[in-house]
Protein backbone atom coordinates (compact mmCIF):
# COMPACT_ATOMS: atom_id res chain seq x y z
CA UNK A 1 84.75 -27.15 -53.47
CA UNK A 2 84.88 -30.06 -55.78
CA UNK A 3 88.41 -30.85 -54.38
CA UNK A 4 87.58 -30.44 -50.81
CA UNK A 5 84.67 -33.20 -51.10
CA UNK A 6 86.97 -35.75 -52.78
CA UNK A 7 89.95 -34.88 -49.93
CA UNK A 8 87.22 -35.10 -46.68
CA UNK A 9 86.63 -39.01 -47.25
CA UNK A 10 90.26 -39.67 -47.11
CA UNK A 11 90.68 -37.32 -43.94
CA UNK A 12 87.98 -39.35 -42.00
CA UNK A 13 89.69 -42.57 -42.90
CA UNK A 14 92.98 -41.06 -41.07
CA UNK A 15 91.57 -40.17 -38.13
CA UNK A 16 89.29 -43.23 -37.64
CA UNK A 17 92.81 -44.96 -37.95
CA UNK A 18 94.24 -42.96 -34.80
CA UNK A 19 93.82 -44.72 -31.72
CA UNK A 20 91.76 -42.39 -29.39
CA UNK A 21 93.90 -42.66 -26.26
CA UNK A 22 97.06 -42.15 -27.93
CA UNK A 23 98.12 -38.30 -27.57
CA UNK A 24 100.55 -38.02 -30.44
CA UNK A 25 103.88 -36.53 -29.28
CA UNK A 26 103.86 -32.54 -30.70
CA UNK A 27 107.16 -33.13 -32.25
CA UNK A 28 106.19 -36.70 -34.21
CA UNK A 29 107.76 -36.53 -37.49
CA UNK A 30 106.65 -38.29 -40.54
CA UNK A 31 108.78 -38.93 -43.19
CA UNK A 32 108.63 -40.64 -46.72
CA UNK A 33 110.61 -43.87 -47.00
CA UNK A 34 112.63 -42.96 -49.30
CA UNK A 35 112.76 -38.78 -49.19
CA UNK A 36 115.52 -37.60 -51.34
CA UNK A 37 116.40 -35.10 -49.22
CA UNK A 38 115.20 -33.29 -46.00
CA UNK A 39 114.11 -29.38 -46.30
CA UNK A 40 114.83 -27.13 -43.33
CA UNK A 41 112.59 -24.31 -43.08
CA UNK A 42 114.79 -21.46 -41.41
CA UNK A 43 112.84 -17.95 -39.95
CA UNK A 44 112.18 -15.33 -42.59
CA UNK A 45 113.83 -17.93 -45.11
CA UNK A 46 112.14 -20.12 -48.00
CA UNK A 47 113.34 -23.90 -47.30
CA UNK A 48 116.17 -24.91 -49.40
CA UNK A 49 116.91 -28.89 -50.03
CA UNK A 50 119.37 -30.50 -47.60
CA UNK A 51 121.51 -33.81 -48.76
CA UNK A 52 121.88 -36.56 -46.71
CA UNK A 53 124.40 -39.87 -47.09
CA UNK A 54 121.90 -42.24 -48.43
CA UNK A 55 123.14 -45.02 -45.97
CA UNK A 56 120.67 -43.50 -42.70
CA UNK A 57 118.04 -45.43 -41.43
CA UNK A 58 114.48 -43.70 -41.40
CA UNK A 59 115.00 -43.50 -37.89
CA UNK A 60 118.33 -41.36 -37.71
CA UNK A 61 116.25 -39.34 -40.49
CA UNK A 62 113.51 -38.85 -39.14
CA UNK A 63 115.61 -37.80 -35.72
CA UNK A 64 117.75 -35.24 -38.10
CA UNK A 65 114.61 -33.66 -39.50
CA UNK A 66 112.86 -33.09 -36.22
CA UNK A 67 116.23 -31.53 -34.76
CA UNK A 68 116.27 -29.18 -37.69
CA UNK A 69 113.21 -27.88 -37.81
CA UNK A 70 113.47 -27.36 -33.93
CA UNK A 71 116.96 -24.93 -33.97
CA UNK A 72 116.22 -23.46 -37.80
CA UNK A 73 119.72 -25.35 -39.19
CA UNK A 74 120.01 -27.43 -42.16
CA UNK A 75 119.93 -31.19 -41.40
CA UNK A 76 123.43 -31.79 -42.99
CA UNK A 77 125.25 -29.44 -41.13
CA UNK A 78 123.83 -31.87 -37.27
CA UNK A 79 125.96 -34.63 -36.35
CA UNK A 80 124.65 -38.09 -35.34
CA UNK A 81 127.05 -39.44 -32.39
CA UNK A 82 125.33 -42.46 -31.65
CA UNK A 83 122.14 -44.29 -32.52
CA UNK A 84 121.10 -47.01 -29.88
CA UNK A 85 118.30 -49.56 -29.58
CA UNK A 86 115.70 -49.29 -26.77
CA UNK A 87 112.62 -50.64 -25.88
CA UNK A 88 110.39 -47.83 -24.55
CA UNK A 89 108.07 -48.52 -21.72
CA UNK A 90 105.20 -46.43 -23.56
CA UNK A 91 103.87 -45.18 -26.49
CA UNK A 92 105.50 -41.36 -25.60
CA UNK A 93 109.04 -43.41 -26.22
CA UNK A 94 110.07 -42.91 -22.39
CA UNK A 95 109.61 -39.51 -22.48
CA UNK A 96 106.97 -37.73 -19.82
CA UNK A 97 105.06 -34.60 -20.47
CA UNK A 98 102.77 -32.66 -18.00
CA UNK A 99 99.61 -33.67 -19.60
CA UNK A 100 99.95 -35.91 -22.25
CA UNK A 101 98.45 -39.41 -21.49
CA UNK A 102 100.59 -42.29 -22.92
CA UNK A 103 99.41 -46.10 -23.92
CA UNK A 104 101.00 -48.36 -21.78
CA UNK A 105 102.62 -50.86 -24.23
CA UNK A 106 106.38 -51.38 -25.10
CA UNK A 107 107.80 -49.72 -28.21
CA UNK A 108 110.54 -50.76 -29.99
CA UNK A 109 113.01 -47.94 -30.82
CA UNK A 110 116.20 -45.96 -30.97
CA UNK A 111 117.54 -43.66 -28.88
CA UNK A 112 119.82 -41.12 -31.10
CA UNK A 113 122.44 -38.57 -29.69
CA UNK A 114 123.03 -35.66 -32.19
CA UNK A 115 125.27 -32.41 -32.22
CA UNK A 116 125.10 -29.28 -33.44
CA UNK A 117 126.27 -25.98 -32.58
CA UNK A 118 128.51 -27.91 -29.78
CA UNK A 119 125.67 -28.99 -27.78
CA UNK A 120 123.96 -32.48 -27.78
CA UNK A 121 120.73 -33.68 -28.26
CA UNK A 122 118.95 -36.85 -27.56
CA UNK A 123 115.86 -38.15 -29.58
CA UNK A 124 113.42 -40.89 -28.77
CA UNK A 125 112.49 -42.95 -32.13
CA UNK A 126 110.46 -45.85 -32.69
CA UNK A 127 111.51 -48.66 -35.23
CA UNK A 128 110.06 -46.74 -38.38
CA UNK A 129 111.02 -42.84 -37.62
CA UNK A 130 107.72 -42.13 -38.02
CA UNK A 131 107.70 -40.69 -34.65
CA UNK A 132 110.47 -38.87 -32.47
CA UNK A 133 110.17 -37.77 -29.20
CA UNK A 134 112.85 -34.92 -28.75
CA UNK A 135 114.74 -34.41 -24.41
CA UNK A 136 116.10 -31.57 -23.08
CA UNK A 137 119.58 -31.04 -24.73
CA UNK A 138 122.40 -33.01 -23.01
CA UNK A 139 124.11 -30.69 -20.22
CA UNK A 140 128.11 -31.41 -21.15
CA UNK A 141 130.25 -31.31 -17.92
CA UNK A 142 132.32 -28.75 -19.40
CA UNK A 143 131.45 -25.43 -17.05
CA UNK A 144 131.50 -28.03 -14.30
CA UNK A 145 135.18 -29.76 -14.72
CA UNK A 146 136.44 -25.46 -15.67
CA UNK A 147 134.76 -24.34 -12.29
CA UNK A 148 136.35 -27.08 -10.51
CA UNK A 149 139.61 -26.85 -11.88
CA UNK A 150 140.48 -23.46 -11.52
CA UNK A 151 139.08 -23.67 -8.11
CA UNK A 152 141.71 -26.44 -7.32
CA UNK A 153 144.60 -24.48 -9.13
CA UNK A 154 143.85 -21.09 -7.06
CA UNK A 155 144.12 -23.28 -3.42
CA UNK A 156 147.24 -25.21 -4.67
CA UNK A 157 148.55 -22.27 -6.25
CA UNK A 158 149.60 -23.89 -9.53
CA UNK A 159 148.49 -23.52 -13.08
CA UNK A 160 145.40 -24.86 -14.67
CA UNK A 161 147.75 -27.07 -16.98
CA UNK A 162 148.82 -28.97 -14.24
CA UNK A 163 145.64 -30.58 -13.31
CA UNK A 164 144.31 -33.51 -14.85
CA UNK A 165 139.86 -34.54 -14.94
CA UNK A 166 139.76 -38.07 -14.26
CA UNK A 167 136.45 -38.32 -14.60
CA UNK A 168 133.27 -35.68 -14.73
CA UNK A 169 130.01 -37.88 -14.12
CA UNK A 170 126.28 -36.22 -14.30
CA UNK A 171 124.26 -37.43 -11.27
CA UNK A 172 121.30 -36.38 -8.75
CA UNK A 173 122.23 -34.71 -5.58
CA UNK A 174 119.92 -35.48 -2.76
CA UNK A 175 120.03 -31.98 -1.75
CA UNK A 176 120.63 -28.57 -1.94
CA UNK A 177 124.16 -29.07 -0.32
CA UNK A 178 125.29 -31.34 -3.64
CA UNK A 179 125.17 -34.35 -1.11
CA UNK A 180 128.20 -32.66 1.18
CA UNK A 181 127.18 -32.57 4.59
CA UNK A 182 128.98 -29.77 6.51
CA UNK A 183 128.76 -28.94 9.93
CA UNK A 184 126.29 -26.72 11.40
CA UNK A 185 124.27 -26.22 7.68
CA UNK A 186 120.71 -27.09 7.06
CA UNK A 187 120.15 -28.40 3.68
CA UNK A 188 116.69 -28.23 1.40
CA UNK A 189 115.63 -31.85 0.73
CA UNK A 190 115.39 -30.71 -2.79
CA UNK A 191 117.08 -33.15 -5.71
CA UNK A 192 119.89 -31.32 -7.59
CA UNK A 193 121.28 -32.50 -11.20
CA UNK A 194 124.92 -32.01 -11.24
CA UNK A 195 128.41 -33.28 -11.48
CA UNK A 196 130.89 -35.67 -9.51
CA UNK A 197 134.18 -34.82 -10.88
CA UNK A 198 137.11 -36.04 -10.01
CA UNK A 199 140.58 -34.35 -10.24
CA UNK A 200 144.68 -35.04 -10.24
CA UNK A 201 147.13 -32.69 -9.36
CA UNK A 202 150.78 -33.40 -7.59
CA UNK A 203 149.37 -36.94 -7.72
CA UNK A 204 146.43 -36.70 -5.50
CA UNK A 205 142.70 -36.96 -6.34
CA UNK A 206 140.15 -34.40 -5.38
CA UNK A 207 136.74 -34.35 -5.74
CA UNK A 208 134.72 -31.79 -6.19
CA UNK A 209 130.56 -31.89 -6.55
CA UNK A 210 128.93 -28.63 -8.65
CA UNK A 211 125.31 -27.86 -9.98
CA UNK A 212 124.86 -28.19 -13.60
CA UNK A 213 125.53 -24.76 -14.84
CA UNK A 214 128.47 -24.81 -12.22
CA UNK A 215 127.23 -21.46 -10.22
CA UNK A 216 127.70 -23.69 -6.70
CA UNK A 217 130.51 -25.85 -6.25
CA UNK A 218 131.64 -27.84 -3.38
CA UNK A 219 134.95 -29.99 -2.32
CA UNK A 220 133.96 -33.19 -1.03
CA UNK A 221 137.32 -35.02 -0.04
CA UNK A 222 137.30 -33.81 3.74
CA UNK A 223 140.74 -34.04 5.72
CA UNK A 224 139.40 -33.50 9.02
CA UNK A 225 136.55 -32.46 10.99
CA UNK A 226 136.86 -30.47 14.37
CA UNK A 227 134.84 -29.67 16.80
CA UNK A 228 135.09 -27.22 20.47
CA UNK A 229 132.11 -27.00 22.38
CA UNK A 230 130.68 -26.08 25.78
CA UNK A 231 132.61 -24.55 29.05
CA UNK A 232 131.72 -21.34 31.03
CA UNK A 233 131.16 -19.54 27.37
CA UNK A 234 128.52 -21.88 26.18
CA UNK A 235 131.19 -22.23 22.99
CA UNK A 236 129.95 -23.84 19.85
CA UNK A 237 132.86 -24.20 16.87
CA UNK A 238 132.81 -26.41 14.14
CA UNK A 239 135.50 -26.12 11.33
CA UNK A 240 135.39 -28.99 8.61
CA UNK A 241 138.63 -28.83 6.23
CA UNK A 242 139.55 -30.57 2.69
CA UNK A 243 142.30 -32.02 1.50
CA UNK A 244 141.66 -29.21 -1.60
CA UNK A 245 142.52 -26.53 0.62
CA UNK A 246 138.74 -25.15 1.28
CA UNK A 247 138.13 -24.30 5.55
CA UNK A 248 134.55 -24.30 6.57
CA UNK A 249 134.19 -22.62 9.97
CA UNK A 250 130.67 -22.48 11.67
CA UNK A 251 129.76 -20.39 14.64
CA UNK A 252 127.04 -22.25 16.22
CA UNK A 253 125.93 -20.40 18.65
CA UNK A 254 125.91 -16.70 16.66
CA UNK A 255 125.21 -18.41 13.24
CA UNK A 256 127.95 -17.34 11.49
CA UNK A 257 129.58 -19.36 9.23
CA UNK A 258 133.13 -18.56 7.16
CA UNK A 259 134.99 -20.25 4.33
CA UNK A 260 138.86 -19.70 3.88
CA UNK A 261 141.40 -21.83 2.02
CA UNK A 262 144.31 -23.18 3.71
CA UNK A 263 148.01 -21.60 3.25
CA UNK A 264 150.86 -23.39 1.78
CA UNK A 265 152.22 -24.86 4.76
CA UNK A 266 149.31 -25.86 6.74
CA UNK A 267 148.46 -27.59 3.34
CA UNK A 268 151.64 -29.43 3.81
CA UNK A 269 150.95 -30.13 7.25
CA UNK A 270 147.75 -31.63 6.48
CA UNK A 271 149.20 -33.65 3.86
CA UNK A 272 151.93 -35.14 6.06
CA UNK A 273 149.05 -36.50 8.19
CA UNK A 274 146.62 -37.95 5.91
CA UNK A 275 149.38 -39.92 4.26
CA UNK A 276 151.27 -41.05 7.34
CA UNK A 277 148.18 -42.08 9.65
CA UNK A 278 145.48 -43.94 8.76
CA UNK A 279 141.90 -42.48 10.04
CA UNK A 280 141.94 -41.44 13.63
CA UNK A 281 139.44 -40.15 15.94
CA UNK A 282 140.26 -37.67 18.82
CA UNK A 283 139.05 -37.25 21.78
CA UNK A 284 140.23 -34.56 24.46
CA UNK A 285 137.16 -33.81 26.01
CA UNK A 286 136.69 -33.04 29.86
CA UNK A 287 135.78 -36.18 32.02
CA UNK A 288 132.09 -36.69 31.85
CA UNK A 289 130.50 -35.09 35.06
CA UNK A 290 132.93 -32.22 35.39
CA UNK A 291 131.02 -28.54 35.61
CA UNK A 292 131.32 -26.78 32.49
CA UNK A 293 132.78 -29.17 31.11
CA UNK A 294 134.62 -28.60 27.76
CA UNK A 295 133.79 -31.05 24.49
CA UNK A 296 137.04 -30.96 22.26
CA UNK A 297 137.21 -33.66 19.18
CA UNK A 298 138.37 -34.16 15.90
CA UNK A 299 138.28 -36.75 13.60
CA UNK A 300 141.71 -37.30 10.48
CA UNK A 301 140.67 -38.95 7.08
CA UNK A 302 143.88 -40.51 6.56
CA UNK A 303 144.67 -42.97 4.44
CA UNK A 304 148.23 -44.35 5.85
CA UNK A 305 149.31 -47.35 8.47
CA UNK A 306 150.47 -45.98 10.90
CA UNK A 307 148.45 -45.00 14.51
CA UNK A 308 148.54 -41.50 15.84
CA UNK A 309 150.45 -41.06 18.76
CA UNK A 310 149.23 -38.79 21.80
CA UNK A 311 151.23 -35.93 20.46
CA UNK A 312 149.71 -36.12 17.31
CA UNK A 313 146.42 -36.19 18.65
CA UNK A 314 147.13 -33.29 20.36
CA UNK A 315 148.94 -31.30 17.35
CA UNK A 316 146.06 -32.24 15.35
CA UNK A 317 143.37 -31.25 17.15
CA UNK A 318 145.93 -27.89 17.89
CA UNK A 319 145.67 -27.24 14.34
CA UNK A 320 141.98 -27.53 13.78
CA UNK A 321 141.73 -24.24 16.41
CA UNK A 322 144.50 -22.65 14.78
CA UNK A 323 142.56 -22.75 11.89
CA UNK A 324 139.46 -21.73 13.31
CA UNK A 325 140.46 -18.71 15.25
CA UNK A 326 142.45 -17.69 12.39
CA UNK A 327 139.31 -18.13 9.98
CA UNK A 328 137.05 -15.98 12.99
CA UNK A 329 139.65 -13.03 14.12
């Protein structure tokens, strides 16, 4: 009792200290300056002492300690991969929780990237380590760039080895759709984390946009875009096709919509175009005024000199119905 007394004066002092509108961050870590080494308490397991290179700053330490005590693994088997200054815009080091008020004054920090168990982690420190703010763990493109290659392997029918990531860059969709706007489909305004990744094969790019856990992916280099509508039938066909191989066919006035992949020659074919013509826009619509008249474009992404001829015109937009009654019979 005697103990308690002489401890409550000490307590009060501490939390007279606190600044009331400060909501300290439920992860804050406080650490010794000098601790000689950092205890991880695992489930069902006493806490045994974990060595650290004496050459971290309290802020990396503090940042390792918080980490481990979050998965249950000894602080020297995480990995630091990078440990950058930042200026926070608030006293929650940049980092927003439902809730939690934050004072509005700059804090000078870190922001730390560690490892462990092959997933990354990013931690919010201020100058001192005495507090960390811990993110969601880093989402790694890796699921995203597989999804995407094997996807572009099975429509070029080669093997996985042959195709090369260029790039694989995390970024916000504006919608549902992963900010690929097909013909015919409605789209929830709805932001969407995900990937842009870009591919090689046979020395042409693709580029593919997918979700974050890569369970919807979608090409996004579109060849051409073809249209048929109107006539005696009230006809409504839309067929959008990629340079990856992927057909999107849309039914617009029954609703139905199809996906197919192109075959090896009408890949070719494609191929031939985009790299011979440069981007052409087709036009063999009815004259305006005629009864029941018939609206028949298409439009060729193509990235060559030269201008389509009539006959071109004509074989290309010839090919877009191919490929749509083949995709609907």
């Amino acid at each position: 009792m005697r103990i308690l007394r002489a401890l409550l004066p000490g307590l009060a002092l501490i939390l007279t200290a606190c600044s009331p509108r400060l909501i300290p961050l439920p992860t804050q870590t406080v650490l010794p300056t000098q601790p000689p080494a950092l205890e991880t308490p695992a489930p069902g397991k006493p806490p045994s002492a974990t060595h650290l290179p004496v050459d971290l700053t309290a802020a990396q330490r503090a940042a390792l300690a918080s980490l481990s005590q979050s998965l249950g693994v000894p602080a020297d088997q995480i990995k630091i991969i990078s440990t950058d200054p930042v200026t926070w815009p608030n006293g929650c080091l940049g980092v927003t929780r439902i809730g939690v008020l934050c004072t509005q004054s700059e804090v000078p920090g870190f922001k730390i990237i560690l490892e462990s168990g092959g997933t990354q982690y990013e931690l919010h420190t201020n100058q001192a380590g005495t507090s960390v703010a811990p993110t969601e763990p880093i989402q790694t493109p890796d699921a995203a760039e597989q999804a995407a290659v094997i996807q572009l392997a099975q429509n070029l029918g080669i093997d996985k080895s042959q195709i090369k990531v260029v790039s694989a860059d995390p970024i916000e969709f504006p919608d549902s759709c992963l900010g690929i706007q097909q013909q015919g489909v409605m789209c929830a305004q709805i932001v969407t984390p995900g990937y842009l990744i870009v591919l090689e094969a046979n020395g042409r790019q693709y580029e593919y946009h997918t979700n974050e856990n890569a369970s919807a992916i979608m090409p996004a280099s579109v060849s051409l875009i073809w249209t048929q509508q109107g006539g005696i039938a009230g006809l409504c066909q839309m067929l959008d096709v990629y340079l990856s191989g992927e057909i999107y066919g849309q039914n617009c006035k029954s609703g139905d919509g199809r996906m197919g992949v192109l075959s090896s020659a009408d890949r070719k074919q494609l191929e031939t175009w985009t790299d011979s013509l440069g981007s052409t826009l087709i036009d063999l619509s009815d004259p305006k005024g005629v009864a029941d008249g018939m609206t028949r474009q298409a439009t060729l992404n193509g990235t060559g000199q030269k201008k389509a001829t009539d006959a071109q015109e004509h074989a290309i937009f010839a090919f877009g119905q191919k490929l749509y009654m083949n995709l609907f019979h």
